[in-house]
C-alpha atoms as a PDB file:
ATOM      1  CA  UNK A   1      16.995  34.580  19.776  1.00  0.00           C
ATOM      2  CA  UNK A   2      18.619  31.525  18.162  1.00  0.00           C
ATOM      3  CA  UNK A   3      19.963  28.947  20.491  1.00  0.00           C
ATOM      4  CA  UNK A   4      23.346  29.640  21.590  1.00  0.00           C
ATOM      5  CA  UNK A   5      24.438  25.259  20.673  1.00  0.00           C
ATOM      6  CA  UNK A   6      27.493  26.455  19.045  1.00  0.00           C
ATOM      7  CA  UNK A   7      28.608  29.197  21.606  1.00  0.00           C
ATOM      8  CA  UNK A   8      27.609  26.900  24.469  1.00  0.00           C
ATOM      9  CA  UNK A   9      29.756  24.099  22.954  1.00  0.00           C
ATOM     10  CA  UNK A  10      32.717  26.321  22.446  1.00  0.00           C
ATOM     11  CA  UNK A  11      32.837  27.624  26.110  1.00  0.00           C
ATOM     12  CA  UNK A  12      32.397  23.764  27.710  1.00  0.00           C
ATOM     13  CA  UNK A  13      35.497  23.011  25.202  1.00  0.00           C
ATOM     14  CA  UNK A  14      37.854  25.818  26.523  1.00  0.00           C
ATOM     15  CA  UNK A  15      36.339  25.795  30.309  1.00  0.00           C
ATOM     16  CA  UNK A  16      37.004  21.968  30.500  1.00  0.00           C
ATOM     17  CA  UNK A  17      38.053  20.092  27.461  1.00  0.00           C
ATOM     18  CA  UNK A  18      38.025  16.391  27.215  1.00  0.00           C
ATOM     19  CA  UNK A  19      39.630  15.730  30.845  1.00  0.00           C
ATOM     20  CA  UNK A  20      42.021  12.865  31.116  1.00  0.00           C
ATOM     21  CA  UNK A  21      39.919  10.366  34.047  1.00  0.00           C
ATOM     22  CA  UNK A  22      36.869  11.033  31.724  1.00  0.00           C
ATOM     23  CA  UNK A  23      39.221   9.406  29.015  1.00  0.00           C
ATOM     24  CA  UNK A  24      40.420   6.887  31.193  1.00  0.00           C
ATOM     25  CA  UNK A  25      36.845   5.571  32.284  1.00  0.00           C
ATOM     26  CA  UNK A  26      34.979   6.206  28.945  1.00  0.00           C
ATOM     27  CA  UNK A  27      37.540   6.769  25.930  1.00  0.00           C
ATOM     28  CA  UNK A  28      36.655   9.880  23.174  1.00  0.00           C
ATOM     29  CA  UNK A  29      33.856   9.163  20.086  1.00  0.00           C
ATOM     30  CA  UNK A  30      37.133   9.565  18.248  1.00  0.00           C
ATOM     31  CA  UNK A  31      38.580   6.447  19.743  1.00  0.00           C
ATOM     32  CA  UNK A  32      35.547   4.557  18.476  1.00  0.00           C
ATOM     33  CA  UNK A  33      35.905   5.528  15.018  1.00  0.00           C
ATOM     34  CA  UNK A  34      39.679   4.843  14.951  1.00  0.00           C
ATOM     35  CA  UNK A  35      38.818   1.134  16.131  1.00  0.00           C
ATOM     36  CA  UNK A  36      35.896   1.118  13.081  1.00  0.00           C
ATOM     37  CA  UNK A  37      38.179   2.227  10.311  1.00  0.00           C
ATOM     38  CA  UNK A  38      40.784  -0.346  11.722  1.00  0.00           C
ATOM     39  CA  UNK A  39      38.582  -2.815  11.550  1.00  0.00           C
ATOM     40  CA  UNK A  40      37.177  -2.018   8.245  1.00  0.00           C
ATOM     41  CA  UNK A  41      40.838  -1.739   6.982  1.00  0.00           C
ATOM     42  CA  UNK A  42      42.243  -4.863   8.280  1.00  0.00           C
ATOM     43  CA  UNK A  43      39.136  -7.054   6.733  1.00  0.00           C
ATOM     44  CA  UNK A  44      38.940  -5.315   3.215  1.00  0.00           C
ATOM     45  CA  UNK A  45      42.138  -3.717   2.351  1.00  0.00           C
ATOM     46  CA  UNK A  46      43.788  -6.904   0.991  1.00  0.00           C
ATOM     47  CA  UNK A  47      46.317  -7.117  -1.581  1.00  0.00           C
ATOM     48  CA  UNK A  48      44.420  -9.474  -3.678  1.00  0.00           C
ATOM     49  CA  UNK A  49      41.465  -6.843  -4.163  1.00  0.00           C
ATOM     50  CA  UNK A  50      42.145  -4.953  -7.407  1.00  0.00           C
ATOM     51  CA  UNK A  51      41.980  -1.422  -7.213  1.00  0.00           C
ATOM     52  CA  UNK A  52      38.546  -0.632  -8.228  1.00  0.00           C
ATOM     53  CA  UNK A  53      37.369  -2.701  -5.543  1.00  0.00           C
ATOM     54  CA  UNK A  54      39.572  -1.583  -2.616  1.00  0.00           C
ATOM     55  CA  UNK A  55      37.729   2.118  -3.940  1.00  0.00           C
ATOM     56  CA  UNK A  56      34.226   0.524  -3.268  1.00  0.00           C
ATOM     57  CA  UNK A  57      35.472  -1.063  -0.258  1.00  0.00           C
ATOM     58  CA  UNK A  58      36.757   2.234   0.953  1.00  0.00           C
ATOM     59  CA  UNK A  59      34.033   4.398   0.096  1.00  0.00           C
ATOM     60  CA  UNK A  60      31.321   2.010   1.936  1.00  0.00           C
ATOM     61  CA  UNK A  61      33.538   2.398   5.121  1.00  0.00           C
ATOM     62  CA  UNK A  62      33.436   5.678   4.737  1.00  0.00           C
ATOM     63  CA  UNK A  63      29.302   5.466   4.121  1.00  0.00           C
ATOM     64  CA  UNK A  64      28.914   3.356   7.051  1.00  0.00           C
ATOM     65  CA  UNK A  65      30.863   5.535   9.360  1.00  0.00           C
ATOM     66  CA  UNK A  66      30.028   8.796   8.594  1.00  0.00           C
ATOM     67  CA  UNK A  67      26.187   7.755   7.806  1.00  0.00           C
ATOM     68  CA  UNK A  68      26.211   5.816  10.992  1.00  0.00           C
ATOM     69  CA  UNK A  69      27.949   8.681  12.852  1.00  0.00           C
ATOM     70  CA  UNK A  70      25.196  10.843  11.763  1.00  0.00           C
ATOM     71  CA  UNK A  71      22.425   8.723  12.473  1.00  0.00           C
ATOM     72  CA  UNK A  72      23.643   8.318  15.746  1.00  0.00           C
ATOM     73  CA  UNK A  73      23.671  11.640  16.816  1.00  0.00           C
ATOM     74  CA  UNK A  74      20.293  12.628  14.955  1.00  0.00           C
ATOM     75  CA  UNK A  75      18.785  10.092  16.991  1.00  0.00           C
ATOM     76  CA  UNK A  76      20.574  11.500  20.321  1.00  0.00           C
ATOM     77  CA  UNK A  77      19.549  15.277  19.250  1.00  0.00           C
ATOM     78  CA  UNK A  78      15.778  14.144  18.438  1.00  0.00           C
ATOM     79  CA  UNK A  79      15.699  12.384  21.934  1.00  0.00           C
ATOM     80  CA  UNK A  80      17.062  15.440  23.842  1.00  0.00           C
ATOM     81  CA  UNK A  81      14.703  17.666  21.948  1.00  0.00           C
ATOM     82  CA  UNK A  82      11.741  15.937  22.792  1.00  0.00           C
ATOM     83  CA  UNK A  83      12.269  15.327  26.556  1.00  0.00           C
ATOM     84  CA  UNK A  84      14.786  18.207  27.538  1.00  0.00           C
ATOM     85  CA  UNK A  85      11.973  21.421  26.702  1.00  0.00           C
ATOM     86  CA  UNK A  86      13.604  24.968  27.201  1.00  0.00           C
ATOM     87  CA  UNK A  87      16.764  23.440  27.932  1.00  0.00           C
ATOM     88  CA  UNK A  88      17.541  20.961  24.782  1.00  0.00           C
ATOM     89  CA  UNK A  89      20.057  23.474  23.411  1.00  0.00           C
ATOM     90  CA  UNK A  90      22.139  23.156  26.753  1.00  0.00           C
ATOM     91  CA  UNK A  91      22.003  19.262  26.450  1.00  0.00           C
ATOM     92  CA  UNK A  92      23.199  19.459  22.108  1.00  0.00           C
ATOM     93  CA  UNK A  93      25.737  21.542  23.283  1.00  0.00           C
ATOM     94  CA  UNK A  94      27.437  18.840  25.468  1.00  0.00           C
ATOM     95  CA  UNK A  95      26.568  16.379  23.004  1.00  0.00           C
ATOM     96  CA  UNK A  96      28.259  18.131  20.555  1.00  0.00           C
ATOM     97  CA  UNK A  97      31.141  19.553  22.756  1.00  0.00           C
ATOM     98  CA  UNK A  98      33.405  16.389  22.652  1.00  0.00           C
ATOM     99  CA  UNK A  99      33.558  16.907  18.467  1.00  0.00           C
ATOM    100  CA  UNK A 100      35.992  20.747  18.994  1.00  0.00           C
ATOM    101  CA  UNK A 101      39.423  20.435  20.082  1.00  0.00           C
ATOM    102  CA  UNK A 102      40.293  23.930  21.463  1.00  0.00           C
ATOM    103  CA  UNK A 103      41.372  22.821  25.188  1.00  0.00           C
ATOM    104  CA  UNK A 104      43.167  19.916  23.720  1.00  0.00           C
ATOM    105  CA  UNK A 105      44.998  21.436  21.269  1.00  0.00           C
ATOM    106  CA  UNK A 106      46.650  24.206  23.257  1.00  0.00           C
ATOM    107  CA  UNK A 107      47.460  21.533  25.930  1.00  0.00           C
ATOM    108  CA  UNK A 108      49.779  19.158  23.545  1.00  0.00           C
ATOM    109  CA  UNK A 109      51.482  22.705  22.408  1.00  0.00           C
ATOM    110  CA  UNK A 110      52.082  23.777  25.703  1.00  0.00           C
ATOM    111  CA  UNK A 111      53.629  20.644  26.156  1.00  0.00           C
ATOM    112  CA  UNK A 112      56.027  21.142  22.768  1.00  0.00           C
ATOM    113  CA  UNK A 113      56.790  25.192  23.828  1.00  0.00           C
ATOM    114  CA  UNK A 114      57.324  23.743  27.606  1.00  0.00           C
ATOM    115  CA  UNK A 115      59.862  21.125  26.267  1.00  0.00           C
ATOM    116  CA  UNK A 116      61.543  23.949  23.889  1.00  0.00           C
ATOM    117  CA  UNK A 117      61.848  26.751  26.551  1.00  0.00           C
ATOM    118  CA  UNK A 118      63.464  23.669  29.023  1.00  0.00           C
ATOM    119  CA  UNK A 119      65.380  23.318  26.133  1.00  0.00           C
ATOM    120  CA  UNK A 120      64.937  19.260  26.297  1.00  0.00           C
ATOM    121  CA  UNK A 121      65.219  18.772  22.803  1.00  0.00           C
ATOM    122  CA  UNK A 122      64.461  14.562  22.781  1.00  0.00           C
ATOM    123  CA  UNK A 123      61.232  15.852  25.127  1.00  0.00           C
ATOM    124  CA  UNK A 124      60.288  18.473  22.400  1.00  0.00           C
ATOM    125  CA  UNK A 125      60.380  15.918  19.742  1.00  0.00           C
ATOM    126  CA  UNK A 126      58.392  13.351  21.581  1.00  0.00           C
ATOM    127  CA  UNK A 127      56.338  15.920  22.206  1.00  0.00           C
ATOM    128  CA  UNK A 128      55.684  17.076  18.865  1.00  0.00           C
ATOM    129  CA  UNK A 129      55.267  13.470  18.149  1.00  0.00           C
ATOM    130  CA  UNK A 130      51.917  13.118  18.780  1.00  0.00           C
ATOM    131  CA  UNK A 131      50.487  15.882  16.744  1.00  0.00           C
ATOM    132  CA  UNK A 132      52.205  15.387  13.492  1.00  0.00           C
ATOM    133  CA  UNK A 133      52.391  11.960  11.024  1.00  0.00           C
ATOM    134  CA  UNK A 134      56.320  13.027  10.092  1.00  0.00           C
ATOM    135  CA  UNK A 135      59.855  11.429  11.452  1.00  0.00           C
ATOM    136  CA  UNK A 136      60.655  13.388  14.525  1.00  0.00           C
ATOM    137  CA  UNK A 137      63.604  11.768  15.836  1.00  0.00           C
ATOM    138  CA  UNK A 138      65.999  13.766  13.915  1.00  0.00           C
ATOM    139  CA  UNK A 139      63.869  17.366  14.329  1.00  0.00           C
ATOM    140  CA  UNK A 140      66.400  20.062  15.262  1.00  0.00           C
ATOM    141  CA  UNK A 141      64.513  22.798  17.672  1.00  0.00           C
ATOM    142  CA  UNK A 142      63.663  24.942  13.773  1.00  0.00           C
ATOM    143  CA  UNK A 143      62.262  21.632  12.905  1.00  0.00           C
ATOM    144  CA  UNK A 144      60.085  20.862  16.173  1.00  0.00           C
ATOM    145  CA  UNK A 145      58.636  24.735  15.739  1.00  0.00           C
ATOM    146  CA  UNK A 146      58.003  24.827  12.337  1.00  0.00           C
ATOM    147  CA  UNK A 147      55.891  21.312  12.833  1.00  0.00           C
ATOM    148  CA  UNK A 148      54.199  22.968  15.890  1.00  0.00           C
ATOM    149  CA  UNK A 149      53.433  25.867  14.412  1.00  0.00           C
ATOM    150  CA  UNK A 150      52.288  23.956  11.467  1.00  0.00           C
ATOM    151  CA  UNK A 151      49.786  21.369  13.267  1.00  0.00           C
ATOM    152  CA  UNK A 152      48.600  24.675  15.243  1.00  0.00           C
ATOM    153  CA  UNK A 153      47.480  25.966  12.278  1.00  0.00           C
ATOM    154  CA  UNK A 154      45.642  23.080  10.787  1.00  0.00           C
ATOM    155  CA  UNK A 155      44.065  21.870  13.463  1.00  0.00           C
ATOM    156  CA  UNK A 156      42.414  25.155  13.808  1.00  0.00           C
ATOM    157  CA  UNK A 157      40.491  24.385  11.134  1.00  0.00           C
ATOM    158  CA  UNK A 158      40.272  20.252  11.496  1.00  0.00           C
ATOM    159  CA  UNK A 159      39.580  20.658  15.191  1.00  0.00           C
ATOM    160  CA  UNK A 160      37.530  23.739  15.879  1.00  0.00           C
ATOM    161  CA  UNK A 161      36.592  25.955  12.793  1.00  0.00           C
ATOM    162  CA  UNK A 162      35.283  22.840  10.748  1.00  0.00           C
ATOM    163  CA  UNK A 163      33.433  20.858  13.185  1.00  0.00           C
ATOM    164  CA  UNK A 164      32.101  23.935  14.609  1.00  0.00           C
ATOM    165  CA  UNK A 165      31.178  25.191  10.721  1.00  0.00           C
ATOM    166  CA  UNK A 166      29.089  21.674  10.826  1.00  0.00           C
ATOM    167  CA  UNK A 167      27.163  22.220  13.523  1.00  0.00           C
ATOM    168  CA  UNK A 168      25.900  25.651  13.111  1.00  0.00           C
ATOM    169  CA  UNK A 169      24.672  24.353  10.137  1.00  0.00           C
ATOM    170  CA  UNK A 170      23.534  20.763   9.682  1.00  0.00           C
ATOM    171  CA  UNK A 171      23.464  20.505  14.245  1.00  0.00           C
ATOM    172  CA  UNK A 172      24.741  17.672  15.755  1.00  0.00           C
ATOM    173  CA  UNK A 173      24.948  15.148  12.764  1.00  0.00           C
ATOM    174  CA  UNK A 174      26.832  17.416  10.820  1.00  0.00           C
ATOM    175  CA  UNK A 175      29.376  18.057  13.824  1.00  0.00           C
ATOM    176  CA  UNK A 176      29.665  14.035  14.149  1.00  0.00           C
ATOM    177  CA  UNK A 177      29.798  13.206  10.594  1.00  0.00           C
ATOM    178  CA  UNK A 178      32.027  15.712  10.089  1.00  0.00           C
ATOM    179  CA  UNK A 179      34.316  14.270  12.658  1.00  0.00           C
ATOM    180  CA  UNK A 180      34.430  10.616  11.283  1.00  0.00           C
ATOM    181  CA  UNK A 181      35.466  12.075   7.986  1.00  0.00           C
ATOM    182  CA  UNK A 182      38.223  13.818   9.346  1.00  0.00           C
ATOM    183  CA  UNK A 183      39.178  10.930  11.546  1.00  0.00           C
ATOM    184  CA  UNK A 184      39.313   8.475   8.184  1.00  0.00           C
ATOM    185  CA  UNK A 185      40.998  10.868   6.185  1.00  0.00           C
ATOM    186  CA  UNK A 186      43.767  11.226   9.277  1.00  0.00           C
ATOM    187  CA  UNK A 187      43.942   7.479   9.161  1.00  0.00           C
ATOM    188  CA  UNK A 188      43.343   6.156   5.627  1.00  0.00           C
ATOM    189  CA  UNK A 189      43.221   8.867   3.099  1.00  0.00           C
ATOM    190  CA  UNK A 190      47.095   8.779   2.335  1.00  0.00           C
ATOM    191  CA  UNK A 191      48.410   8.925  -1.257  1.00  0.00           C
ATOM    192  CA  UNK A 192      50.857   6.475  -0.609  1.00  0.00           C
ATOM    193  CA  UNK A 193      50.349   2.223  -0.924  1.00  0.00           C
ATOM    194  CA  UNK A 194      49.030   0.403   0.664  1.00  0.00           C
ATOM    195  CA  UNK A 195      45.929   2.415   0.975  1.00  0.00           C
ATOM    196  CA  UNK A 196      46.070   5.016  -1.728  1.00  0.00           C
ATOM    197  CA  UNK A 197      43.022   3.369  -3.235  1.00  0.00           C
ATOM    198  CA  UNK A 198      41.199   2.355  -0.062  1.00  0.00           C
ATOM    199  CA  UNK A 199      41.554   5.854   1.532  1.00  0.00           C
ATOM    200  CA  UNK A 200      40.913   7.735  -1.726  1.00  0.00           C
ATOM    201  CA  UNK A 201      36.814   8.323  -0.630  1.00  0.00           C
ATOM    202  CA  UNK A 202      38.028   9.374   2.751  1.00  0.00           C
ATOM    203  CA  UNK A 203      40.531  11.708   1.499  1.00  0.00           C
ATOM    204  CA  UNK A 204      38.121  13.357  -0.936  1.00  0.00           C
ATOM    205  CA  UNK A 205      35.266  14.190   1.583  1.00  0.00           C
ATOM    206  CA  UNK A 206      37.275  15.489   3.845  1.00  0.00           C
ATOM    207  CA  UNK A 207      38.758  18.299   0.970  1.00  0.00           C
ATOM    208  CA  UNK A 208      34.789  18.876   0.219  1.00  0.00           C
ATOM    209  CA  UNK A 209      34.101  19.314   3.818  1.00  0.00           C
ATOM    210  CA  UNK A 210      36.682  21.727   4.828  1.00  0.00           C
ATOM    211  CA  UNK A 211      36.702  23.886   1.738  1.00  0.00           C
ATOM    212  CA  UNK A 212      34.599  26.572   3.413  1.00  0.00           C
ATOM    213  CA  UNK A 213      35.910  25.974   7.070  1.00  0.00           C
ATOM    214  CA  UNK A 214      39.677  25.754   5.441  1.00  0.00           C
ATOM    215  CA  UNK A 215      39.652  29.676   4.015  1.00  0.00           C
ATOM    216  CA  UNK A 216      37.816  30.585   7.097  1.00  0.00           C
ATOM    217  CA  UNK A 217      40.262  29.599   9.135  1.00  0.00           C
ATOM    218  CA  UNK A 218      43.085  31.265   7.526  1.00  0.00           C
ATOM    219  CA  UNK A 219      41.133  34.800   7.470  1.00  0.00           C
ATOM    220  CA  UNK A 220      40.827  34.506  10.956  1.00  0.00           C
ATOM    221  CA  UNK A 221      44.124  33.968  11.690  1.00  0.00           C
ATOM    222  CA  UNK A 222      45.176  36.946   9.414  1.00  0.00           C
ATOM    223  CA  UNK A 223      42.497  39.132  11.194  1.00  0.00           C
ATOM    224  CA  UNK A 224      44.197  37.981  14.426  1.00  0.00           C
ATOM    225  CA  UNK A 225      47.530  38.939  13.390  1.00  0.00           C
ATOM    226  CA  UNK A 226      46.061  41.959  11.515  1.00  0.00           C
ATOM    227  CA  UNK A 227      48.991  40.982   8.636  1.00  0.00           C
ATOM    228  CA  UNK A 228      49.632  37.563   6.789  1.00  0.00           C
ATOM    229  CA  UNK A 229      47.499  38.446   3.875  1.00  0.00           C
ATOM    230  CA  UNK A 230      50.332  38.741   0.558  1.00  0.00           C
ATOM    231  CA  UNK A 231      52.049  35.360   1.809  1.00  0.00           C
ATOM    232  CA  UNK A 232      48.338  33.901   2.112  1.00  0.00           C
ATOM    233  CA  UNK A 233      46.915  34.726  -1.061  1.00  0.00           C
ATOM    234  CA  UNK A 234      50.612  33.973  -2.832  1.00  0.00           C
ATOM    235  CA  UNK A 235      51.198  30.590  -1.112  1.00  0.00           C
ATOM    236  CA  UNK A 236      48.338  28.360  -0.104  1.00  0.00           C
ATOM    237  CA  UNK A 237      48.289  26.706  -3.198  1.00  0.00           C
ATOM    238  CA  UNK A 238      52.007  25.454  -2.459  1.00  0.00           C
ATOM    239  CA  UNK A 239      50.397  22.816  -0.187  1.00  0.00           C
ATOM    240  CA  UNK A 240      49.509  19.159  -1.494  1.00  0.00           C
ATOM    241  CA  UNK A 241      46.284  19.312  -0.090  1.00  0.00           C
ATOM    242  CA  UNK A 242      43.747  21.880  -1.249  1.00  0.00           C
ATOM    243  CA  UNK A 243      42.275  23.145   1.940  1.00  0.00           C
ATOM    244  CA  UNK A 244      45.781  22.468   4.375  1.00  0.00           C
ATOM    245  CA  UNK A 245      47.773  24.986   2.688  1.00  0.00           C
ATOM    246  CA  UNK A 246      45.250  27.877   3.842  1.00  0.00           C
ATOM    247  CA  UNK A 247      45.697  28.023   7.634  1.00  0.00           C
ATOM    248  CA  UNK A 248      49.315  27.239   7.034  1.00  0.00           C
ATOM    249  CA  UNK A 249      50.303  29.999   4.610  1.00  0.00           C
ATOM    250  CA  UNK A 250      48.143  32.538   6.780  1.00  0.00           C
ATOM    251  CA  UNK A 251      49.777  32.044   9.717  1.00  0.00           C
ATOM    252  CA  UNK A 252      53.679  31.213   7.930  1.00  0.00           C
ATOM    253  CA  UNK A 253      52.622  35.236   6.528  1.00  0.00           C
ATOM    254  CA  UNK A 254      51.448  36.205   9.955  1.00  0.00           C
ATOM    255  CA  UNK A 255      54.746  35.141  12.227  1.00  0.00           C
ATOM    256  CA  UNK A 256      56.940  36.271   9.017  1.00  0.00           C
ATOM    257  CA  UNK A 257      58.267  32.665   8.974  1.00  0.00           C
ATOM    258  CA  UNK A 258      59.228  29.954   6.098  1.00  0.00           C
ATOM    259  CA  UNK A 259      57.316  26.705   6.902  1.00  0.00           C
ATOM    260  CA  UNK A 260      56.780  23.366   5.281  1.00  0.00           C
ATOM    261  CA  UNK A 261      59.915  22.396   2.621  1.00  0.00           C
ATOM    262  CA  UNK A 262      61.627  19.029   2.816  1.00  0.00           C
ATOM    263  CA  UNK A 263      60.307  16.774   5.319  1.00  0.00           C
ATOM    264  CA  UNK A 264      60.608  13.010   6.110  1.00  0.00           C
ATOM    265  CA  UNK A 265      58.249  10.382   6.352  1.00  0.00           C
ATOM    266  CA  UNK A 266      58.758   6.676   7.258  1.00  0.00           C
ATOM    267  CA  UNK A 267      62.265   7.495   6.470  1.00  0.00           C
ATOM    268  CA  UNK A 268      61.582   8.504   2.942  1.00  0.00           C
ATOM    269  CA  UNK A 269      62.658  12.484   2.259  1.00  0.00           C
ATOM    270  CA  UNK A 270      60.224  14.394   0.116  1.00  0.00           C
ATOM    271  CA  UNK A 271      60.954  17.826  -1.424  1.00  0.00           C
ATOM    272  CA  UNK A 272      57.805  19.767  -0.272  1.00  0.00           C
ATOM    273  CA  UNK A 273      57.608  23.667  -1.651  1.00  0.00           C
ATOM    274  CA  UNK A 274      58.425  26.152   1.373  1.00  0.00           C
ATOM    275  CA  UNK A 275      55.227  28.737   2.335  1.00  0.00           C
ATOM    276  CA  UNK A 276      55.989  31.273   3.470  1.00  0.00           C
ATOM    277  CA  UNK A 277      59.626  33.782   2.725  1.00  0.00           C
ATOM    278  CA  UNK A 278      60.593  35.169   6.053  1.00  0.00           C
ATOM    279  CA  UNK A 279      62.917  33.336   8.928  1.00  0.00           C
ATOM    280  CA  UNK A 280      62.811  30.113  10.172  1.00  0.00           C
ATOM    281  CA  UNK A 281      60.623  29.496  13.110  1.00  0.00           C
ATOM    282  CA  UNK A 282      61.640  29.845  16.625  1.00  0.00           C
ATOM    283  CA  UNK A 283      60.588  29.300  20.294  1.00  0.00           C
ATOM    284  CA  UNK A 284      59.605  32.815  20.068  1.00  0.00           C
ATOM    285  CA  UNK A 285      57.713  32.841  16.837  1.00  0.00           C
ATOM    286  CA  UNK A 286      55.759  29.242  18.816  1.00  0.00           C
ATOM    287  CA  UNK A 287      54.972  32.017  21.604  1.00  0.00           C
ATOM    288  CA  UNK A 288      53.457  34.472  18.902  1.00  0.00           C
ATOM    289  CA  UNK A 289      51.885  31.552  17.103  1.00  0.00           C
ATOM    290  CA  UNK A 290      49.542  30.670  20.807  1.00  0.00           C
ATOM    291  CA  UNK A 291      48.631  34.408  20.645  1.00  0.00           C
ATOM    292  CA  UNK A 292      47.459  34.202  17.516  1.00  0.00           C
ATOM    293  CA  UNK A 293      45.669  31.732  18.000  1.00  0.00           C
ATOM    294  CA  UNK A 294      43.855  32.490  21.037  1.00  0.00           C
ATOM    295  CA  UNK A 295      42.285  35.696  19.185  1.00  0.00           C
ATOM    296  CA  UNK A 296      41.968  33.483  16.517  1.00  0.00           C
ATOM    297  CA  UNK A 297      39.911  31.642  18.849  1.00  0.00           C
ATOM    298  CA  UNK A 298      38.068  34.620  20.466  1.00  0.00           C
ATOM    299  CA  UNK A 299      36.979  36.032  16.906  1.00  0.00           C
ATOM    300  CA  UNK A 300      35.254  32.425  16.505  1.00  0.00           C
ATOM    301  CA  UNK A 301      33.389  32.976  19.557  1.00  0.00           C
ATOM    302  CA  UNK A 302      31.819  36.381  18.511  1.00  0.00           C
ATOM    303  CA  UNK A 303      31.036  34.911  15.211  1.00  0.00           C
ATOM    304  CA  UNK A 304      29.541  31.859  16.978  1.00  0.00           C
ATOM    305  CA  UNK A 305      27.413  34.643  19.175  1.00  0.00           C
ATOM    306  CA  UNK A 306      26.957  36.954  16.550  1.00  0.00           C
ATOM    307  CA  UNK A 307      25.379  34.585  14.038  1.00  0.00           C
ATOM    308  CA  UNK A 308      22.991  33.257  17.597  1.00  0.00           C
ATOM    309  CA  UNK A 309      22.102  36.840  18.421  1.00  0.00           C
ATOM    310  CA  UNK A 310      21.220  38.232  15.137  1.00  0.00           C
ATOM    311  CA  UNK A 311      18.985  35.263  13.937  1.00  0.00           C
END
């Protein structure tokens, strides 16, 4: 039987996330990268570079993060595999376990669906905050569940279908590189000035990297729901980015919900398409949205076993 890395990672994720005096001694891998691409983006981001070269300067940040990222954790997986024996897979696993988001991502939307069902609105929206790049301060509670509901959905891929897509197959460096990518492209790989140009390498990888995990993600979520495919098929395209809108349209067409449509960032409205034709989102339709999920979730895991058992 295969080894069980991407199973093994999955259950340390769900059974104990990343815990918060672990973060508090040590930080998260993510942290580090944040503080690279900073860095990186402070020195050679400048106004005075012309286009072209912001692009260069942007894609050999990218290079040295992801390619260093990689490195990094081929050397840590070649280490473990010569000194661990029998039990290497165990030790990848928690190497690898830090790169999925499961526990964390339920816990910041328990902490929105908390805030709604309290019904502390300014709570809800600080809440919400944290997960999604968009002005919050003026969310009604339609506004606070349809960006919920939205981040749910595409940080199922970002945060556990993709990374864990990675490492089944390209192991630990593709988890890791993987993750820097998607860090970048969080950070950098905007369409707006001033780093259009300088995030434009970031913001491509990332679309090549989660084509796959992107459309795998939404049909789990409609084999979850066990409905969601019409809206799916009709609307993922409506999102600007190529791989976002899959997830999101999959589970707008599983709750029977609009999502998306105007939205405001840095105080600047923009006109975004709606996905999805049914009602706007509630606290209830955030409830149905976790359940959803969770299967979501639990499908992964037999694939994750499945594809361990059979090869």
């Amino acid at each position: 039987m295969a080894e069980p890395i991407a199973l093994a990672a999955l259950a340390l994720d769900t059974t104990i996330g990343w815990p918060r005096h672990l973060y508090d001694r040590v930080g998260h891998p993510v942290g580090g990268f944040a503080r690279t691409i900073a860095a990186c983006e402070r020195h050679w981001n400048r106004p005075c570079h012309p286009e072209i070269a912001k692009r260069a300067l942007g894609v050999i940040t990218l290079v040295l993060l992801a390619g260093g990222s990689a490195l990094i954790a081929w050397a840590i997986e070649t280490v473990i595999r010569f000194w661990a024996g029998a039990w290497a897979w165990l030790l990848v696993a928690m190497a690898a376990w830090p790169a999925l988001a499961q526990r964390s991502l339920l816990n910041h939307y328990h902490s929105i669906l908390a805030a709604q069902d309290s019904g502390d609105l300014a709570d809800a929206r600080r809440a919400v905050s944290l997960v999604v790049g968009r002005d919050t301060a003026s969310l009604d509670e339609v506004g606070v569940a349809s960006a919920a509901i939205e981040s749910l959905a595409e940080s199922f891929c970002d945060g556990i279908v993709a990374p864990l897509v990675w490492l089944t197959l390209l192991g630990l460096p593709g988890a890791w590189a993987f993750k820097a990518v998607s860090t970048a492209d969080s950070l950098i790989g905007h369409p707006e000035e001033p780093l259009r140009a300088f995030g434009w390498a970031s913001a491509r990888c990332d679309d090549a990297l989660n084509l796959i995990p992107a459309r795998l993600s939404a049909v789990l979520i409609c084999l979850a729901a066990g409905k969601g495919w019409r809206v799916l098929w009709r609307d993922h395209a409506r999102h600007a980015s190529p791989n976002a809108g899959w997830p999101e349209a999959a589970m707008a067409g599983a709750l029977n919900v609009r999502l998306a449509g105007p939205v405001s960032y840095d105080g600047m409205w923009r006109d975004k398409p709606w996905i999805g034709d049914g009602a706007s989102p509630t606290t209830q339709s955030m409830r149905k949205a976790r359940a959803i999920f969770l299967r979501a979730c639990a499908l992964l895991w037999l694939i994750a076993g499945g594809i361990a058992w059979a090869l």
